[in-house]
PDB file of N, CA and C in Angstrom:
ATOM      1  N   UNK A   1     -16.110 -25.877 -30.358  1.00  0.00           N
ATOM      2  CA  UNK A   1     -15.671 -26.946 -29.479  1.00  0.00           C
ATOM      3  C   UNK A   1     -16.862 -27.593 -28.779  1.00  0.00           C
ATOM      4  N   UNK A   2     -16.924 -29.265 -28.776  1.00  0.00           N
ATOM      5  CA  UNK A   2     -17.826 -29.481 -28.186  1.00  0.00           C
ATOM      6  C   UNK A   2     -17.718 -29.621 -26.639  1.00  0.00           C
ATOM      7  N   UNK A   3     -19.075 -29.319 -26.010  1.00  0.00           N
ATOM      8  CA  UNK A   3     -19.289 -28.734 -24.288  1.00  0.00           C
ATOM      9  C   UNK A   3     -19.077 -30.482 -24.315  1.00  0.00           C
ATOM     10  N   UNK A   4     -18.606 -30.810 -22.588  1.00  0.00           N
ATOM     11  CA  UNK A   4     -18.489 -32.350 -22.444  1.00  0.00           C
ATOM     12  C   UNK A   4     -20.038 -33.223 -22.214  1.00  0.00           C
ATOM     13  N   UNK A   5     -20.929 -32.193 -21.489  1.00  0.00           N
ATOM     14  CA  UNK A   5     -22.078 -32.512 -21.065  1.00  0.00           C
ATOM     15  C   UNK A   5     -23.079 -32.996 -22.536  1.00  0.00           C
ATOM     16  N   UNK A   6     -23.230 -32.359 -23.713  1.00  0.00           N
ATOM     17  CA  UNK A   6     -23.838 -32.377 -24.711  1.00  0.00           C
ATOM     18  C   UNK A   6     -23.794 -33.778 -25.624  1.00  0.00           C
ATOM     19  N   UNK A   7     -25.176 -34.253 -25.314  1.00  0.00           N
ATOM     20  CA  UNK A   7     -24.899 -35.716 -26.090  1.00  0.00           C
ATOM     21  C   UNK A   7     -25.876 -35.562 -27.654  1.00  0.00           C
ATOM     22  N   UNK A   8     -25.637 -36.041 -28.817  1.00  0.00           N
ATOM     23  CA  UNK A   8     -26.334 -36.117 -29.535  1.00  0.00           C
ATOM     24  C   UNK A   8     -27.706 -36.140 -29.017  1.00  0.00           C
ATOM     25  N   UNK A   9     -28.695 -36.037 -30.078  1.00  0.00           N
ATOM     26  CA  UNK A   9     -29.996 -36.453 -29.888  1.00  0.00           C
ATOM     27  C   UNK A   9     -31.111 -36.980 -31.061  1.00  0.00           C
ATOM     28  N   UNK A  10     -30.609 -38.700 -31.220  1.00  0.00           N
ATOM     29  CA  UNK A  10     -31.167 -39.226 -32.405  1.00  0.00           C
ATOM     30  C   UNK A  10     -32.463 -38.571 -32.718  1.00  0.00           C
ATOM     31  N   UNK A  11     -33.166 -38.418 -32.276  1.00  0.00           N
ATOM     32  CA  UNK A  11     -34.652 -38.079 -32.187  1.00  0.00           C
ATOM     33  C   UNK A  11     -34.993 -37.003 -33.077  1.00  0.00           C
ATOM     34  N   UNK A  12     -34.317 -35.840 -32.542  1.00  0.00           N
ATOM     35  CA  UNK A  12     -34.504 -34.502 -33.528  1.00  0.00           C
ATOM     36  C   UNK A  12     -33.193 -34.400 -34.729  1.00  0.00           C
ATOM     37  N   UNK A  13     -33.530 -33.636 -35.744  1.00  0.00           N
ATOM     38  CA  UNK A  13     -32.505 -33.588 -36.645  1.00  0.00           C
ATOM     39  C   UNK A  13     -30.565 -34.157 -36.150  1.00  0.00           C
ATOM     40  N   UNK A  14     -30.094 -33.954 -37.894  1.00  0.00           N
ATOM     41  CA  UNK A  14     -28.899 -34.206 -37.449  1.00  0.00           C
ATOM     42  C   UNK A  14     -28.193 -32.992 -36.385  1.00  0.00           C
ATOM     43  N   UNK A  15     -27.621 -33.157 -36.179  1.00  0.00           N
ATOM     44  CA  UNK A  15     -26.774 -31.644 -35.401  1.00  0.00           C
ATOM     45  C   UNK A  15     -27.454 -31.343 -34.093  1.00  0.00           C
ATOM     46  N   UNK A  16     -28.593 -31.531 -33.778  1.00  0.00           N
ATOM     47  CA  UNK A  16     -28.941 -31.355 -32.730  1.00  0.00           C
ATOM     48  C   UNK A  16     -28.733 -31.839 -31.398  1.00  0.00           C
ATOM     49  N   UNK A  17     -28.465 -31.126 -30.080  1.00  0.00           N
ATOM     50  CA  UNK A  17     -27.828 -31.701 -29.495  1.00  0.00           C
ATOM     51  C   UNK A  17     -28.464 -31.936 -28.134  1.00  0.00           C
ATOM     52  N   UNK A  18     -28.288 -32.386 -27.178  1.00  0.00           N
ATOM     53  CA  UNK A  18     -29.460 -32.597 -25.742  1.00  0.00           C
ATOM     54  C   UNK A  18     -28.072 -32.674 -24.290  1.00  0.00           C
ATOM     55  N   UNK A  19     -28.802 -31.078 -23.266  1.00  0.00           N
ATOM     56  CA  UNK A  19     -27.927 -31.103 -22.240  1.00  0.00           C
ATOM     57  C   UNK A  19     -28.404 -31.070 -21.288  1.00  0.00           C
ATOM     58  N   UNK A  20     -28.475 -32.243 -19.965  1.00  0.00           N
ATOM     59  CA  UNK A  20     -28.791 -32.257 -18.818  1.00  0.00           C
ATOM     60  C   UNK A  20     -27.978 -31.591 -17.827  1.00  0.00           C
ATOM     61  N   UNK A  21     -28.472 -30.704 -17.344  1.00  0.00           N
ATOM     62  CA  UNK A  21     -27.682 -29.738 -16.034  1.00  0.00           C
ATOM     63  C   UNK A  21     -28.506 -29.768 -14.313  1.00  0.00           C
ATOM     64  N   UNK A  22     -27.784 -30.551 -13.573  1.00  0.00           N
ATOM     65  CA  UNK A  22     -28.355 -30.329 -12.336  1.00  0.00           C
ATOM     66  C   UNK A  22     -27.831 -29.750 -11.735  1.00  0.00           C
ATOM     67  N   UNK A  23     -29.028 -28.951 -11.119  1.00  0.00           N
ATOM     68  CA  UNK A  23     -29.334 -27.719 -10.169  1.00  0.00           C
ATOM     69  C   UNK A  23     -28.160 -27.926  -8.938  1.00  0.00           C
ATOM     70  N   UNK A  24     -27.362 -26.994  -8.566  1.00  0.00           N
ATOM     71  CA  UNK A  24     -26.649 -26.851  -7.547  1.00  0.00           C
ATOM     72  C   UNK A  24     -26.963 -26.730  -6.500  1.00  0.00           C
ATOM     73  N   UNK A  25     -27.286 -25.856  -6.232  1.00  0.00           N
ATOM     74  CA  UNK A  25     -28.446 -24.925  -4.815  1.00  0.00           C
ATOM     75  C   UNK A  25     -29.520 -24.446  -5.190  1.00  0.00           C
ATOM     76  N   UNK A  26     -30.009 -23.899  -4.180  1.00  0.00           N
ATOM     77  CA  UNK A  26     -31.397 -23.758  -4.614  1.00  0.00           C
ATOM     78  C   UNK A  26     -32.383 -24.891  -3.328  1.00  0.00           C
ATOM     79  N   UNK A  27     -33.917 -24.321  -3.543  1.00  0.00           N
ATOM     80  CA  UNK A  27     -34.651 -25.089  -2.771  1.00  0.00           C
ATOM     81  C   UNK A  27     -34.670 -26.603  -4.050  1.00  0.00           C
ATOM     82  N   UNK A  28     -34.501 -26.490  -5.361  1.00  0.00           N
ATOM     83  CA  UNK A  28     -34.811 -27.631  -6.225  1.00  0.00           C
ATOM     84  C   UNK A  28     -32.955 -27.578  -6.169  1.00  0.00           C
ATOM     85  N   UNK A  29     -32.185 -28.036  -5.371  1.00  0.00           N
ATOM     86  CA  UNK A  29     -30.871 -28.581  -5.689  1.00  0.00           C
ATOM     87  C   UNK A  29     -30.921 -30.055  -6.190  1.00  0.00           C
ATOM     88  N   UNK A  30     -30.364 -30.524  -7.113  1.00  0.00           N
ATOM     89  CA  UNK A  30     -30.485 -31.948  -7.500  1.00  0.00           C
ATOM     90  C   UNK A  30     -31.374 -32.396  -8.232  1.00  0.00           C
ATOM     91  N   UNK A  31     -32.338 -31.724  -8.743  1.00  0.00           N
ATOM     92  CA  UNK A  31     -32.861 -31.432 -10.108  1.00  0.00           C
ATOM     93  C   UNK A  31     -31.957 -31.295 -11.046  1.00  0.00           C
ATOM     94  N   UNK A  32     -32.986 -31.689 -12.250  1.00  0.00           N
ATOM     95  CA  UNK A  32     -32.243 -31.077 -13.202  1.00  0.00           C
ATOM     96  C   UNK A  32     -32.692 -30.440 -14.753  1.00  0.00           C
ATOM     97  N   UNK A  33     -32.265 -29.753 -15.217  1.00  0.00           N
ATOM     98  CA  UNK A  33     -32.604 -28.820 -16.378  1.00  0.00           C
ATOM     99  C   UNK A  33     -32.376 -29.672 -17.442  1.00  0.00           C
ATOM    100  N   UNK A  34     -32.916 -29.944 -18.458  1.00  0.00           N
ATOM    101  CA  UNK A  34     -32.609 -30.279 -20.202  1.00  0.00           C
ATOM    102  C   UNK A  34     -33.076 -29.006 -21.148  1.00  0.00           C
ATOM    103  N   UNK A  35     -31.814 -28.947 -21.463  1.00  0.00           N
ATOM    104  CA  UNK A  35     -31.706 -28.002 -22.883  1.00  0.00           C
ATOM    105  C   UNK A  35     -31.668 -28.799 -24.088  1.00  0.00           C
ATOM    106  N   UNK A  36     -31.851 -28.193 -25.127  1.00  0.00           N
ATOM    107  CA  UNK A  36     -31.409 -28.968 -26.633  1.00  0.00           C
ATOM    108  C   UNK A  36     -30.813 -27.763 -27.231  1.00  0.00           C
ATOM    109  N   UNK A  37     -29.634 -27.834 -27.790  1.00  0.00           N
ATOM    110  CA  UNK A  37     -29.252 -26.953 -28.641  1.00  0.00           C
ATOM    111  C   UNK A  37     -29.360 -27.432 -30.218  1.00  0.00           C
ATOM    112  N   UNK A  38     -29.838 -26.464 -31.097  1.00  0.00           N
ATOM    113  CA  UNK A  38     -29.825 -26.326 -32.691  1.00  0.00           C
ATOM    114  C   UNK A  38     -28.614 -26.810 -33.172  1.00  0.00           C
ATOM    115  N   UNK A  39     -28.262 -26.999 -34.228  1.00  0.00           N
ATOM    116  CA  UNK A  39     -27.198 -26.851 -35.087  1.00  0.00           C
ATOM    117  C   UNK A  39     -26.028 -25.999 -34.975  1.00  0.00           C
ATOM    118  N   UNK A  40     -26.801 -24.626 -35.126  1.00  0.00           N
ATOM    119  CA  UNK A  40     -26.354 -23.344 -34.727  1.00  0.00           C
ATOM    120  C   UNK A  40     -25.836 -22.947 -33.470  1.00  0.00           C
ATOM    121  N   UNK A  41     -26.489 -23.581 -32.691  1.00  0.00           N
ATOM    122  CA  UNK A  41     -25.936 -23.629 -31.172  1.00  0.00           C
ATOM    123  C   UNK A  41     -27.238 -22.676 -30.492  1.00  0.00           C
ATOM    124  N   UNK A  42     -27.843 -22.320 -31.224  1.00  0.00           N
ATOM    125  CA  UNK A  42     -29.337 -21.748 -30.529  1.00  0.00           C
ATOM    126  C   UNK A  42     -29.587 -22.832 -29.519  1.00  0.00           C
ATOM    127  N   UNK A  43     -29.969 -21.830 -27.845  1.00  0.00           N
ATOM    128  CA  UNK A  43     -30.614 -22.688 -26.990  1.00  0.00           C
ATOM    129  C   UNK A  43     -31.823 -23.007 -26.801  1.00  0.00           C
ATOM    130  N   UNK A  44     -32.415 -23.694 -26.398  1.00  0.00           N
ATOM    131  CA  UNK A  44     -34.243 -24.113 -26.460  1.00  0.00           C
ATOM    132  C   UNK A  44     -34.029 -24.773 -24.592  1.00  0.00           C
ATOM    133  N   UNK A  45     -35.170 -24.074 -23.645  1.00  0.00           N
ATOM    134  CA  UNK A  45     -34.848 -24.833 -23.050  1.00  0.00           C
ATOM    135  C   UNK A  45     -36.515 -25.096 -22.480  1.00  0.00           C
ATOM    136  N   UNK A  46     -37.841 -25.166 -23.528  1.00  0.00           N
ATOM    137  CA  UNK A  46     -38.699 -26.037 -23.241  1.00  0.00           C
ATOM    138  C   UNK A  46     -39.254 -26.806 -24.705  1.00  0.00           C
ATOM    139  N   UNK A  47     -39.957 -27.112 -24.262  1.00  0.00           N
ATOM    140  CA  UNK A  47     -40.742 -28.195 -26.298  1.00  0.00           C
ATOM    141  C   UNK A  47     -41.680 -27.366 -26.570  1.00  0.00           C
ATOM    142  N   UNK A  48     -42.157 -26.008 -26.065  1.00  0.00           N
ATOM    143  CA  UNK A  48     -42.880 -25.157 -27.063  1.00  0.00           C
ATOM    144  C   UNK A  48     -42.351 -24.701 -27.628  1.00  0.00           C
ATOM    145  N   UNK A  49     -41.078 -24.434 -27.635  1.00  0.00           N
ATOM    146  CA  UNK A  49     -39.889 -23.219 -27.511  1.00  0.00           C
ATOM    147  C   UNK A  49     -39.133 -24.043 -29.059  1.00  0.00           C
ATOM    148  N   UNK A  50     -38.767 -25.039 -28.631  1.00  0.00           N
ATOM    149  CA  UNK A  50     -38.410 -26.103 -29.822  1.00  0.00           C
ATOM    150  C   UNK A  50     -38.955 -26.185 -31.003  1.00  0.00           C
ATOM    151  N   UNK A  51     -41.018 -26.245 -30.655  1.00  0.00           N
ATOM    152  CA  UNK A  51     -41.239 -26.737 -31.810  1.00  0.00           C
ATOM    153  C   UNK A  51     -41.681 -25.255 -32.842  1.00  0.00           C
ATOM    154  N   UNK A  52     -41.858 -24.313 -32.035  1.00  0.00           N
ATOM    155  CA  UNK A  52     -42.354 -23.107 -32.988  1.00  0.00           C
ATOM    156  C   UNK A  52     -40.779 -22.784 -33.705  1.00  0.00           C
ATOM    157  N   UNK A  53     -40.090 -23.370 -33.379  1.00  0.00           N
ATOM    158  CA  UNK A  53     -38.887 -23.561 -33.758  1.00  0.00           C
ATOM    159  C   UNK A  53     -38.568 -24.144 -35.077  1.00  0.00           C
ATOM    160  N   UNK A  54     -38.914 -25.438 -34.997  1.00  0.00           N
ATOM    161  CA  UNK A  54     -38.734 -26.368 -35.912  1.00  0.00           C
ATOM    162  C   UNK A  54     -40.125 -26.310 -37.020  1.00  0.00           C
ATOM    163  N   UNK A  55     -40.950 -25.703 -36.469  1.00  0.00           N
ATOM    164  CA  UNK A  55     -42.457 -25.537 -37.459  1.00  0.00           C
ATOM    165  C   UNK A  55     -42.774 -27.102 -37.681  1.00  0.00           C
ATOM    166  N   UNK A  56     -43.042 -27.189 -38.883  1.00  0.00           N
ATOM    167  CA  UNK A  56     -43.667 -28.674 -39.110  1.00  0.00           C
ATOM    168  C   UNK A  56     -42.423 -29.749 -39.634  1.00  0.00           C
ATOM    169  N   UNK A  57     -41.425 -29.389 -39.408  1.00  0.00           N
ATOM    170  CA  UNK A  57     -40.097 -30.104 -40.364  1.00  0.00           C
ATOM    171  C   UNK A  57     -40.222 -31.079 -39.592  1.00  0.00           C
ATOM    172  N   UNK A  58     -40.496 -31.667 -38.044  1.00  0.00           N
ATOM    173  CA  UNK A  58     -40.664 -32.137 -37.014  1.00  0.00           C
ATOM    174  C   UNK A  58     -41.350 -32.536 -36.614  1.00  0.00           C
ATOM    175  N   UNK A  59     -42.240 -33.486 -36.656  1.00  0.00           N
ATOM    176  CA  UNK A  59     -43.507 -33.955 -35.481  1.00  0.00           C
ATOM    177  C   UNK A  59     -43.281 -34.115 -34.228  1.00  0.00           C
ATOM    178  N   UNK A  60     -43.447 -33.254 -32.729  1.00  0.00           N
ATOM    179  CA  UNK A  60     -42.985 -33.710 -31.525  1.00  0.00           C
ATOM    180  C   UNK A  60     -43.729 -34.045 -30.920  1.00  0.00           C
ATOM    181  N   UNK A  61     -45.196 -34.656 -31.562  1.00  0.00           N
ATOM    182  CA  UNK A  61     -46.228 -34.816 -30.747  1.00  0.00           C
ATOM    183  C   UNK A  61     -45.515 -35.936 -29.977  1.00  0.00           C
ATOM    184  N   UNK A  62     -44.813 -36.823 -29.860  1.00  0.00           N
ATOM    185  CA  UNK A  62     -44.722 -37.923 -28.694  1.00  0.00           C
ATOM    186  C   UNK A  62     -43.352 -37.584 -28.510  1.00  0.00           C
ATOM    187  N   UNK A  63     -42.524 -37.092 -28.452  1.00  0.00           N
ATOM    188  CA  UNK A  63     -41.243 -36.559 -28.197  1.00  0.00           C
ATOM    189  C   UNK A  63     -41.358 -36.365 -26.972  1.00  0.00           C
ATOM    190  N   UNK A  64     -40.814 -36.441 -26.148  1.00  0.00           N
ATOM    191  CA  UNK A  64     -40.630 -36.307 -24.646  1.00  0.00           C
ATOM    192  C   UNK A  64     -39.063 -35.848 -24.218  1.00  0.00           C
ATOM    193  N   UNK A  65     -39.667 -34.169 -23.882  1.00  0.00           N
ATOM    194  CA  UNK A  65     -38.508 -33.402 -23.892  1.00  0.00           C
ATOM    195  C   UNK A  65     -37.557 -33.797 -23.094  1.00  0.00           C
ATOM    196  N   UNK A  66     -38.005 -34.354 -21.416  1.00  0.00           N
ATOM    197  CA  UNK A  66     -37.111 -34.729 -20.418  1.00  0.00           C
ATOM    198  C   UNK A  66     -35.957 -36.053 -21.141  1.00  0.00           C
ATOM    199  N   UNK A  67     -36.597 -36.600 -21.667  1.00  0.00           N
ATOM    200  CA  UNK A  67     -35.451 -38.159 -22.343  1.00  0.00           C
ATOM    201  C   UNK A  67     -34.898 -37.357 -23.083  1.00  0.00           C
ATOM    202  N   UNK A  68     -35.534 -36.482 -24.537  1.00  0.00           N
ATOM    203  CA  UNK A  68     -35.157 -36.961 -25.679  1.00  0.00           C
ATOM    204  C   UNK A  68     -35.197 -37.970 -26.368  1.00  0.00           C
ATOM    205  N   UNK A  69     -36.946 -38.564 -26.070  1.00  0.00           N
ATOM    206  CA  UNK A  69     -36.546 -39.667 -27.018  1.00  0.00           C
ATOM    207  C   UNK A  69     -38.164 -39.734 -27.808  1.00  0.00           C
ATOM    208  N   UNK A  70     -38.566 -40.211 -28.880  1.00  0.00           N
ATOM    209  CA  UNK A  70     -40.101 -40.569 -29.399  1.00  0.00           C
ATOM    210  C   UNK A  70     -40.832 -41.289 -28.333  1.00  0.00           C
ATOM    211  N   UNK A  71     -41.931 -41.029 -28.042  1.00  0.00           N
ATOM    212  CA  UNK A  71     -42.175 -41.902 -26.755  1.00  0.00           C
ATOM    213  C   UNK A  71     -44.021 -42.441 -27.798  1.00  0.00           C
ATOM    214  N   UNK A  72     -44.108 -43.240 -28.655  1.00  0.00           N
ATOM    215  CA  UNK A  72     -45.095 -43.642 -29.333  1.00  0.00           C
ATOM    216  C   UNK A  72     -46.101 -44.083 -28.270  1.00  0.00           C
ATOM    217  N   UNK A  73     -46.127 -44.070 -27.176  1.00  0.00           N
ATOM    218  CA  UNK A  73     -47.008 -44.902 -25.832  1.00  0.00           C
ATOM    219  C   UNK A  73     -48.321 -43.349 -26.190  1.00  0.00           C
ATOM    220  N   UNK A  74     -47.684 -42.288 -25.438  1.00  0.00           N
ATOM    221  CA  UNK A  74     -47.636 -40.695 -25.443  1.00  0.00           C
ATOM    222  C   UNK A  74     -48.615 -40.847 -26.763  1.00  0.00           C
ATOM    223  N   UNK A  75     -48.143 -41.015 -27.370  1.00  0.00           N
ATOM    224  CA  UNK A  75     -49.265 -40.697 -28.887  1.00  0.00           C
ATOM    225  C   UNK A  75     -50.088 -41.318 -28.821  1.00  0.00           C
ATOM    226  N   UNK A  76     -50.384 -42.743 -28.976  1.00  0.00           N
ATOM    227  CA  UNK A  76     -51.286 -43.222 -28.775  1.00  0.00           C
ATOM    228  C   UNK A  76     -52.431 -42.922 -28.135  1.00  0.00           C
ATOM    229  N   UNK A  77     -51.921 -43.123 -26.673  1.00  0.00           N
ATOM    230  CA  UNK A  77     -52.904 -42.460 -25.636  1.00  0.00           C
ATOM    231  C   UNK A  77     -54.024 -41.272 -26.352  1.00  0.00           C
ATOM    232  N   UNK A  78     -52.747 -40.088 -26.876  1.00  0.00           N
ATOM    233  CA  UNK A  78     -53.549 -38.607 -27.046  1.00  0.00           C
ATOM    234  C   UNK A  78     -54.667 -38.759 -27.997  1.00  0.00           C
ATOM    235  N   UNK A  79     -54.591 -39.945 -29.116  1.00  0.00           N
ATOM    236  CA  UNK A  79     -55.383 -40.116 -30.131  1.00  0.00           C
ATOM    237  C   UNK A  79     -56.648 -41.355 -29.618  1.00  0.00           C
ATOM    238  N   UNK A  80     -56.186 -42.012 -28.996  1.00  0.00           N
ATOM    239  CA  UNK A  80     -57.440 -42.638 -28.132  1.00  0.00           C
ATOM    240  C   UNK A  80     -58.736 -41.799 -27.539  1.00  0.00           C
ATOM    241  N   UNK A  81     -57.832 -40.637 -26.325  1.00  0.00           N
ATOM    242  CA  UNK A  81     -58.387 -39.593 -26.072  1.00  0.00           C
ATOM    243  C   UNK A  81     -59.169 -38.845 -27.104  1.00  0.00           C
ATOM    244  N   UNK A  82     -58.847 -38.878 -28.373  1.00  0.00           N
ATOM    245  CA  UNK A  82     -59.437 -37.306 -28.874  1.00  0.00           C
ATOM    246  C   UNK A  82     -59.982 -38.396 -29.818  1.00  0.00           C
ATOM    247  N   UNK A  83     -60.064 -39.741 -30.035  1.00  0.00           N
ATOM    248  CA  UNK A  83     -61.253 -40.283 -30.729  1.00  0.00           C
ATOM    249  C   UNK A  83     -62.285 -40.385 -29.846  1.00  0.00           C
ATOM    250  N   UNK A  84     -62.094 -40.870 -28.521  1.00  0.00           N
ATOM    251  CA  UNK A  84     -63.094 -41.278 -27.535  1.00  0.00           C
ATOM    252  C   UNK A  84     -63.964 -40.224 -27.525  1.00  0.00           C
ATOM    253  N   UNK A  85     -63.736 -38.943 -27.303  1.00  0.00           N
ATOM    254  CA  UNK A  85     -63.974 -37.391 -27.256  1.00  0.00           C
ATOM    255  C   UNK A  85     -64.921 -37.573 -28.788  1.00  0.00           C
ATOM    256  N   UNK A  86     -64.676 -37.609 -29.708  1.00  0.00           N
ATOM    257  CA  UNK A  86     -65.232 -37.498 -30.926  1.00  0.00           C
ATOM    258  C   UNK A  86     -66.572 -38.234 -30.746  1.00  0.00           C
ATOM    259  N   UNK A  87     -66.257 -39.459 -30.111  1.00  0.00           N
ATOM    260  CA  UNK A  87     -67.858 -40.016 -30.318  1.00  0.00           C
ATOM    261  C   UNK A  87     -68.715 -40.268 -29.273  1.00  0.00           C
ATOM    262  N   UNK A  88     -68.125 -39.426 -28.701  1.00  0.00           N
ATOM    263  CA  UNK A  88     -69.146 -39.413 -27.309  1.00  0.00           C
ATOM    264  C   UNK A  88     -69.414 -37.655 -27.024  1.00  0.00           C
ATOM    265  N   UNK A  89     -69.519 -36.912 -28.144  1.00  0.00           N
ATOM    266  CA  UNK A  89     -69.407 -35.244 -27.662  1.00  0.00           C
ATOM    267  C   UNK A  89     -70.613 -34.975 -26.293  1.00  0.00           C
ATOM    268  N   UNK A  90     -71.417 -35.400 -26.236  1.00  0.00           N
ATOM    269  CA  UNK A  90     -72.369 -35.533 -25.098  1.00  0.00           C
ATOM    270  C   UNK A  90     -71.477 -35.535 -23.471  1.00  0.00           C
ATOM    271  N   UNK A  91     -70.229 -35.761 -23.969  1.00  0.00           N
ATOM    272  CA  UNK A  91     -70.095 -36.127 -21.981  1.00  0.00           C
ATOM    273  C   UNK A  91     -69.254 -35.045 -21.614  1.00  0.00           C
TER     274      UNK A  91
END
């Protein structure tokens, strides 16, 4: 049965699913948690956790766990960074 909170999640495979839960009490009340569940219904509830998960079937380098969504900005950036880095090893 599907939970009401659980929305698809175009991003990662078919079946996979994305659940926002905010915090009740607590000093972080009104926060909130994102899970993704598998297919299977396996829970994941960070993107390291996900991707040793998914191995390489997946690229999450720009995936942005809080949306759920490809965030191509995110990539960019990281590869700017690690060219800039390449030709300047001196700094």
């Amino acid at each position: 049965m599907e939970k009401p909170g659980r929305m698809d999640c175009p991003a990662l495979p078919p079946g996979w699913k994305k659940e926002e839960v905010i915090r009740k009490s607590g000093l972080s009340a009104g926060k909130s948690d994102v899970y993704y569940f598998s297919p299977s219904g396996k829970k994941f509830r960070s993107k390291p956790q996900l991707a040793r998960y998914l191995g390489n079937s997946v690229d999450l380098s720009s995936f942005d766990f809080r949306t759920g969504k490809m965030m191509p900005s995110k990539l960019q950036k990281n590869k700017q960074k690690l060219r800039n880095d390449a030709l300047n090893p001196n700094k």
